[in-house]
PDB file of N, CA and C in Angstrom:
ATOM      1  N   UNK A   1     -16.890 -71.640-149.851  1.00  0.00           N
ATOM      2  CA  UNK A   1     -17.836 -71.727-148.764  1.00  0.00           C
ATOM      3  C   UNK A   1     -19.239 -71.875-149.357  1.00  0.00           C
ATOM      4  N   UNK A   2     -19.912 -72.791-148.898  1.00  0.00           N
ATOM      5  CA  UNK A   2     -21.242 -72.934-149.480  1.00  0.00           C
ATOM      6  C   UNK A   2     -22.131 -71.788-148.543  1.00  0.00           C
ATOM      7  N   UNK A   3     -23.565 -71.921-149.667  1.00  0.00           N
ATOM      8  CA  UNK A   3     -24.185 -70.874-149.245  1.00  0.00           C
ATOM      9  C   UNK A   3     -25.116 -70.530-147.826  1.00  0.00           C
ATOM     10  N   UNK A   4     -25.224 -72.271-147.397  1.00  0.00           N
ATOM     11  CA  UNK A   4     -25.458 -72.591-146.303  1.00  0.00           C
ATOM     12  C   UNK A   4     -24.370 -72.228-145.202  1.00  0.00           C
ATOM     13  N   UNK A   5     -23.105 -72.156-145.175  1.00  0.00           N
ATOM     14  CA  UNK A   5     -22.389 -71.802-144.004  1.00  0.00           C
ATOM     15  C   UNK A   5     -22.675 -70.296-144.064  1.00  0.00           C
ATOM     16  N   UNK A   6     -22.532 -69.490-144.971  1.00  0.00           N
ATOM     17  CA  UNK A   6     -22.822 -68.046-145.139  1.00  0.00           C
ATOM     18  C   UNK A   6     -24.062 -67.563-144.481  1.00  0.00           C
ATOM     19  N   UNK A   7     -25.084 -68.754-144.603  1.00  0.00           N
ATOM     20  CA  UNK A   7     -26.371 -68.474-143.838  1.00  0.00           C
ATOM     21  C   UNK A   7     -26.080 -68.594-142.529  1.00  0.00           C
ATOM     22  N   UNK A   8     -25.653 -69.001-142.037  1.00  0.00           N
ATOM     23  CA  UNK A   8     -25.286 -70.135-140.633  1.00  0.00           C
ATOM     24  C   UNK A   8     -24.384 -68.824-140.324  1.00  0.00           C
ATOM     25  N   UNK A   9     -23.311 -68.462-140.795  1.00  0.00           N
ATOM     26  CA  UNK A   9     -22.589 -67.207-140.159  1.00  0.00           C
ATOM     27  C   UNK A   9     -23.165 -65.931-139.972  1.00  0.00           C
ATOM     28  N   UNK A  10     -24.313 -65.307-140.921  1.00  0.00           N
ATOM     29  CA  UNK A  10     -25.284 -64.204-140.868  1.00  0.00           C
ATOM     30  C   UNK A  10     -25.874 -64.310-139.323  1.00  0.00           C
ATOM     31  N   UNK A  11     -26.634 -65.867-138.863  1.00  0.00           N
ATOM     32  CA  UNK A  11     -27.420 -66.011-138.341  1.00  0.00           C
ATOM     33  C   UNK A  11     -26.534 -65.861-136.976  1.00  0.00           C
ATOM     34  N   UNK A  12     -25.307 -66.277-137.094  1.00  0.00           N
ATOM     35  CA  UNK A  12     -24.681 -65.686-135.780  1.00  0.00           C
ATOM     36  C   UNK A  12     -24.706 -64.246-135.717  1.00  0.00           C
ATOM     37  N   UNK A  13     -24.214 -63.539-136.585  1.00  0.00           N
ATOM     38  CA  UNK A  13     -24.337 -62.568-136.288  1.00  0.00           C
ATOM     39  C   UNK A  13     -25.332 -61.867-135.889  1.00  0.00           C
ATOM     40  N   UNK A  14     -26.466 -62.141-136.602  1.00  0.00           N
ATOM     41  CA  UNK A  14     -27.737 -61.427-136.282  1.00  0.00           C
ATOM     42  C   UNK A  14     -28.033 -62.118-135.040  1.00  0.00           C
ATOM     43  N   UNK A  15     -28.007 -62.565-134.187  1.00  0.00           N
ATOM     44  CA  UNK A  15     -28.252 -63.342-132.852  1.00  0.00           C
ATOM     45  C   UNK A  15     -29.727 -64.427-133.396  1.00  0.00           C
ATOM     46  N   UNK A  16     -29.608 -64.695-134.352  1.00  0.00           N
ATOM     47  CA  UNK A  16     -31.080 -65.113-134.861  1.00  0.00           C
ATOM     48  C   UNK A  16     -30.588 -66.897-135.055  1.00  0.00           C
ATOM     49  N   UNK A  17     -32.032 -67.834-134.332  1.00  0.00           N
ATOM     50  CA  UNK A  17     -31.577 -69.107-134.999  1.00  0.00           C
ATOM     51  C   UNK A  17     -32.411 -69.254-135.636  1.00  0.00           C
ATOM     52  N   UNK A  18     -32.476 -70.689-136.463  1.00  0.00           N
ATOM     53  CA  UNK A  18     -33.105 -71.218-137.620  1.00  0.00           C
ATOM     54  C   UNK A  18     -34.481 -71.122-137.417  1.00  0.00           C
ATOM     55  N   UNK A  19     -34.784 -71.356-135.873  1.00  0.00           N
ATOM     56  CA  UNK A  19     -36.075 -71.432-135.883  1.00  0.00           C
ATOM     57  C   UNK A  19     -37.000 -70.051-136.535  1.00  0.00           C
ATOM     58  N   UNK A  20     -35.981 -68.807-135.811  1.00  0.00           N
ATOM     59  CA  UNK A  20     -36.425 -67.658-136.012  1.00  0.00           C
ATOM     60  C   UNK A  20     -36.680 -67.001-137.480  1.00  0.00           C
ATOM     61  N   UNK A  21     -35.087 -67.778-138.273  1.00  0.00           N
ATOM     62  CA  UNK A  21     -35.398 -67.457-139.706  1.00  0.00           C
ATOM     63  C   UNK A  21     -36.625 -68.241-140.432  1.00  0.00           C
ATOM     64  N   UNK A  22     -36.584 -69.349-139.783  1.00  0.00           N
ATOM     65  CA  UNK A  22     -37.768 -69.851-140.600  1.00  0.00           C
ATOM     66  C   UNK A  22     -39.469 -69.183-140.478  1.00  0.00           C
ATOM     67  N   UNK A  23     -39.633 -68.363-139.767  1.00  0.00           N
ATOM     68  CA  UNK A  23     -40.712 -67.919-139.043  1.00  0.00           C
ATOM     69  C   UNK A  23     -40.842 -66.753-140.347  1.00  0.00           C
ATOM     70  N   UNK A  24     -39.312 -65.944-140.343  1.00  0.00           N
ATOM     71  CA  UNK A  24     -39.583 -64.488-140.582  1.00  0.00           C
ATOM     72  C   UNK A  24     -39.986 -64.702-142.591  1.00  0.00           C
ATOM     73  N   UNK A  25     -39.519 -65.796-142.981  1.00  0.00           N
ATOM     74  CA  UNK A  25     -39.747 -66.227-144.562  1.00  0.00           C
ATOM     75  C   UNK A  25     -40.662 -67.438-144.590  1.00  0.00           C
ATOM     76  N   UNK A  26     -41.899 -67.752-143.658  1.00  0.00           N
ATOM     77  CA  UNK A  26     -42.875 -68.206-143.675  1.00  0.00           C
ATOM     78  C   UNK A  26     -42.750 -69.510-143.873  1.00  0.00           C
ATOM     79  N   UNK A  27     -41.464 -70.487-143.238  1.00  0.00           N
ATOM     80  CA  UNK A  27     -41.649 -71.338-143.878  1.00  0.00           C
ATOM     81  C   UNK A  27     -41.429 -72.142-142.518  1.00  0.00           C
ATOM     82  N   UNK A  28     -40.992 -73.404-142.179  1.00  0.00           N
ATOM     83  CA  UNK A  28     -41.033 -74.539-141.224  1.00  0.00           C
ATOM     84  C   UNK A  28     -39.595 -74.793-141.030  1.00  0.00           C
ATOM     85  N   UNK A  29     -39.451 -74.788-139.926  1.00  0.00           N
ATOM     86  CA  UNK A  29     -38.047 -75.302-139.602  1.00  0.00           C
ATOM     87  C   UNK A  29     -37.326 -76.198-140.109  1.00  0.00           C
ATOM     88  N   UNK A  30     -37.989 -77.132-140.145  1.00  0.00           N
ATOM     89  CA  UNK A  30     -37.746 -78.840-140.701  1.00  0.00           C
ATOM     90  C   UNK A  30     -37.699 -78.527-142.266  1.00  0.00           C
ATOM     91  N   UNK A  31     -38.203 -77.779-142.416  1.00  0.00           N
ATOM     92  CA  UNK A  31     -38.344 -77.378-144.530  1.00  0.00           C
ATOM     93  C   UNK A  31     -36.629 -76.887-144.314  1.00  0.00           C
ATOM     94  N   UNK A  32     -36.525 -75.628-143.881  1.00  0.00           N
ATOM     95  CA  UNK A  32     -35.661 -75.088-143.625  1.00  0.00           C
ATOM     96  C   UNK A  32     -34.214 -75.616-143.538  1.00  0.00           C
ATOM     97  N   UNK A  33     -34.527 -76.503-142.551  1.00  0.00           N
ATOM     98  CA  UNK A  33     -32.967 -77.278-142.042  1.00  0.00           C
ATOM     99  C   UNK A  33     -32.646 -78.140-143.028  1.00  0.00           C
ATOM    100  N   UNK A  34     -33.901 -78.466-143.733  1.00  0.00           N
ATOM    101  CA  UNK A  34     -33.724 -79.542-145.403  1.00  0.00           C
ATOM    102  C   UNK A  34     -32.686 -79.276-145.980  1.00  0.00           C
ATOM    103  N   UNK A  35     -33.241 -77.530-146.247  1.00  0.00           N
ATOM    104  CA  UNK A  35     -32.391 -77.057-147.328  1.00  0.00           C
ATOM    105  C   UNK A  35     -30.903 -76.775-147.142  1.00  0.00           C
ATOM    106  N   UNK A  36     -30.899 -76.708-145.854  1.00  0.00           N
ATOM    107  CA  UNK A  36     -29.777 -76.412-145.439  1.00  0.00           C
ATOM    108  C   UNK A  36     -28.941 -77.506-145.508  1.00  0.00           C
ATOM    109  N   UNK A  37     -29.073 -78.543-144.751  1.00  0.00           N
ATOM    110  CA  UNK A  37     -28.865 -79.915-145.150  1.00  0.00           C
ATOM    111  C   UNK A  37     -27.954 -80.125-146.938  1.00  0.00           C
ATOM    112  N   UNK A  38     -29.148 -79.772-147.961  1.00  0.00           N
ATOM    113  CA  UNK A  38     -28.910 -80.132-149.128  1.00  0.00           C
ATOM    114  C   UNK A  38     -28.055 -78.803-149.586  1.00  0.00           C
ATOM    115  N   UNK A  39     -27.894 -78.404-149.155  1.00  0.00           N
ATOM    116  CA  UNK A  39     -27.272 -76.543-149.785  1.00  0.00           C
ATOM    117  C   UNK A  39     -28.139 -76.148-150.748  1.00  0.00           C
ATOM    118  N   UNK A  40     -29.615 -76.528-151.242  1.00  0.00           N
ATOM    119  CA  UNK A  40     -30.628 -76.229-152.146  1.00  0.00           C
ATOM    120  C   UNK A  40     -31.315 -75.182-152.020  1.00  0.00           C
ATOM    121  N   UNK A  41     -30.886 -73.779-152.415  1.00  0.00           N
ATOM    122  CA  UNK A  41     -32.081 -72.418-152.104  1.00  0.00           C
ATOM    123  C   UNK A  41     -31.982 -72.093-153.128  1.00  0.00           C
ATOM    124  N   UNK A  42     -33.427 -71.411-153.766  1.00  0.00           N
ATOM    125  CA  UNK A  42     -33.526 -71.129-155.336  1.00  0.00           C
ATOM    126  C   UNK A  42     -33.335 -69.501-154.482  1.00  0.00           C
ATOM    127  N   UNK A  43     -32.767 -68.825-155.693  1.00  0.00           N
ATOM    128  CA  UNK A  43     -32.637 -67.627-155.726  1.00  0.00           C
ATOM    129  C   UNK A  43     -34.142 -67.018-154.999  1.00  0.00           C
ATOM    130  N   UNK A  44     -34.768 -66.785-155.102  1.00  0.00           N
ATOM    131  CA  UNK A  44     -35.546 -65.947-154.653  1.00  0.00           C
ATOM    132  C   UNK A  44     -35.648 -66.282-153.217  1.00  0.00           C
ATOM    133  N   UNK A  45     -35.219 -67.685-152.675  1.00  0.00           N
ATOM    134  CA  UNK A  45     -35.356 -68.130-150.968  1.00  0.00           C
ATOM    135  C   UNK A  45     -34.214 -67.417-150.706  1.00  0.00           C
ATOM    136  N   UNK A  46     -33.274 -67.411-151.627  1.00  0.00           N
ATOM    137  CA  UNK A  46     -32.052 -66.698-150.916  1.00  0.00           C
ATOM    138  C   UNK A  46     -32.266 -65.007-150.647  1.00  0.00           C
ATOM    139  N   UNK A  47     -33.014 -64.490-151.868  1.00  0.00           N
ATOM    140  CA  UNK A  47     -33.904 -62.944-151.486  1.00  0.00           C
ATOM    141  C   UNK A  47     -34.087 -62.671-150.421  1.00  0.00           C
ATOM    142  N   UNK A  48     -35.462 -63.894-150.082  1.00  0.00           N
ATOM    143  CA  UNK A  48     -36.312 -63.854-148.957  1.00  0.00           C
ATOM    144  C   UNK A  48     -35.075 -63.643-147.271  1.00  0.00           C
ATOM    145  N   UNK A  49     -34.468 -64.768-147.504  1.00  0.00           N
ATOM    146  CA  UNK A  49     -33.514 -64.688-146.294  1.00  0.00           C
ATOM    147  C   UNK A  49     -32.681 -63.591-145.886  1.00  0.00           C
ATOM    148  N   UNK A  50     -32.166 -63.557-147.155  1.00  0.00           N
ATOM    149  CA  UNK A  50     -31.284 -61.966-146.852  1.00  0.00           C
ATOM    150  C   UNK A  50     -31.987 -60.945-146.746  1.00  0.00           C
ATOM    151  N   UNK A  51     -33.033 -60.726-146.834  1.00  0.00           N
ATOM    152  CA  UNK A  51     -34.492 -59.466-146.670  1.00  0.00           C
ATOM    153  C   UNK A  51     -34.798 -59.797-144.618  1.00  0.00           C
ATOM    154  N   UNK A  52     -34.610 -60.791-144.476  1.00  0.00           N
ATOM    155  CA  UNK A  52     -34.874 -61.769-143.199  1.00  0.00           C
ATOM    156  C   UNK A  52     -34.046 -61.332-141.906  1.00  0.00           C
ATOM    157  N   UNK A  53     -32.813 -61.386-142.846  1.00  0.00           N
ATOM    158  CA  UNK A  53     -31.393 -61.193-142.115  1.00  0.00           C
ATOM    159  C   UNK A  53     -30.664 -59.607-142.283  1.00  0.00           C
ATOM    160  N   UNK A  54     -31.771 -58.273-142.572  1.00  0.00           N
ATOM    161  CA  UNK A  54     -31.472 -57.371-142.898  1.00  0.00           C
ATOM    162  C   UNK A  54     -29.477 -57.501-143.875  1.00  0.00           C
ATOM    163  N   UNK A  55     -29.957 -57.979-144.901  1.00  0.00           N
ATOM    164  CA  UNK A  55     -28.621 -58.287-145.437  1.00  0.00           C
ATOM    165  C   UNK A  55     -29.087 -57.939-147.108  1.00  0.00           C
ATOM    166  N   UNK A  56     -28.261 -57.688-147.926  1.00  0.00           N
ATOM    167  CA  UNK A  56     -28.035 -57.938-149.505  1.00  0.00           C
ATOM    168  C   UNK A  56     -27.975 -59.106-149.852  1.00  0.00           C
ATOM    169  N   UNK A  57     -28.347 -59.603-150.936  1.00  0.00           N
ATOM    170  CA  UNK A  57     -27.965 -60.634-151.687  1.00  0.00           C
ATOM    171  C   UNK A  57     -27.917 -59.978-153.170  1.00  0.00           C
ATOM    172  N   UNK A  58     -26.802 -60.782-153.725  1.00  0.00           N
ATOM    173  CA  UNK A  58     -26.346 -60.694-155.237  1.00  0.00           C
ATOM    174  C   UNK A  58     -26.077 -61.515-155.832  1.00  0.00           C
ATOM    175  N   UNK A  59     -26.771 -62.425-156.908  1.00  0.00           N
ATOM    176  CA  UNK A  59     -26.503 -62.951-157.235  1.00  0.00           C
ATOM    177  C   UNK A  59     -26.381 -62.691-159.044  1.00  0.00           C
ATOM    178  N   UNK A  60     -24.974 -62.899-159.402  1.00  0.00           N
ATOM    179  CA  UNK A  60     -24.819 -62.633-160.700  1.00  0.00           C
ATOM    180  C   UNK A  60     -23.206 -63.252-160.860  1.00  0.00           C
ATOM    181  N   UNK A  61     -23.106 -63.774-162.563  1.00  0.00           N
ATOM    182  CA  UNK A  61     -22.440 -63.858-162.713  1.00  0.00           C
ATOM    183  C   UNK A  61     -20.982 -63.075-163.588  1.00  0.00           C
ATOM    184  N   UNK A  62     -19.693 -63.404-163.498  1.00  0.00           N
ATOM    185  CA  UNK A  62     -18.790 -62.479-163.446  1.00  0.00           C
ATOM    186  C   UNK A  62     -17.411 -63.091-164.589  1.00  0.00           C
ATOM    187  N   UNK A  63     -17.602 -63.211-166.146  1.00  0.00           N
ATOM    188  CA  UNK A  63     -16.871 -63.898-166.588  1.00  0.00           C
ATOM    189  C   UNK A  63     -15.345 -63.763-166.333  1.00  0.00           C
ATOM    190  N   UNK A  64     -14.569 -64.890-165.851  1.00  0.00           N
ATOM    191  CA  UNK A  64     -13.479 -64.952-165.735  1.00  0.00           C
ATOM    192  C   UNK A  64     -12.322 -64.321-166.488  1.00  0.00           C
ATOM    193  N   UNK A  65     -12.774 -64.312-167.751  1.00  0.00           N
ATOM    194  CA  UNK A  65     -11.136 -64.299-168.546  1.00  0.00           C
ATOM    195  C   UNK A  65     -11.424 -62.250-168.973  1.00  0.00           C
ATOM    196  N   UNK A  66     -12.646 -61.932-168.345  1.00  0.00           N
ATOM    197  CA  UNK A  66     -12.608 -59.992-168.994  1.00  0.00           C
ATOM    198  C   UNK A  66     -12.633 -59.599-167.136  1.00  0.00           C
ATOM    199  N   UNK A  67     -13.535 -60.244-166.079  1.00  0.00           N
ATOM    200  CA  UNK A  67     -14.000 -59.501-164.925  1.00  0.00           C
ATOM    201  C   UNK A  67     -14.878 -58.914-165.113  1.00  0.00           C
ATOM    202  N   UNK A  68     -15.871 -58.843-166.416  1.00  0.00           N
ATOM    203  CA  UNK A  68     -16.677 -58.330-166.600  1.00  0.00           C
ATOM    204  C   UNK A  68     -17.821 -58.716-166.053  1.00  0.00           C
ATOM    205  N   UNK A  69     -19.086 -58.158-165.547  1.00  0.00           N
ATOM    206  CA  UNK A  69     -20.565 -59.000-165.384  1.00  0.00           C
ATOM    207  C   UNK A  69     -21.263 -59.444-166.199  1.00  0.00           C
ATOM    208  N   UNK A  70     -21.792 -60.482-166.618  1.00  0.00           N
ATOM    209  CA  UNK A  70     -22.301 -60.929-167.419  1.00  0.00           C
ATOM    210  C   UNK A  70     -24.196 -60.356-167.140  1.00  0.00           C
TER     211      UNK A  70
END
């Protein structure tokens, strides 16, 4: 699942639309729906959103062959 449907499912839940997220992380709808569009959010937009969407974000990686975190 890309990280854009994950956004798109938060936002149901939170009863919140794009317009609204774009407001609460200062940015423009049309910027917004870009990214969404492209699945392009640098880590820290993804911060911002999940701070937005009273939610966590984690981003880290998890090598395959131990399960360990890198």
């Amino acid at each position: 699942m890309s990280m854009a449907e994950k956004i798109k499912i938060a936002l149901i839940k939170r009863n919140m639309t794009l317009k609204e997220l774009a407001t609460r992380v200062g940015c423009t709808s049309q910027n917004l729906s870009g990214k969404f569009k492209r699945d392009n959010f640098s880590e820290k937009e993804l911060q911002e959103i999940a701070s937005a969407l009273d939610c966590s974000f984690e981003g880290r990686f998890i090598s395959n062959d131990t399960g360990k975190e890198i």
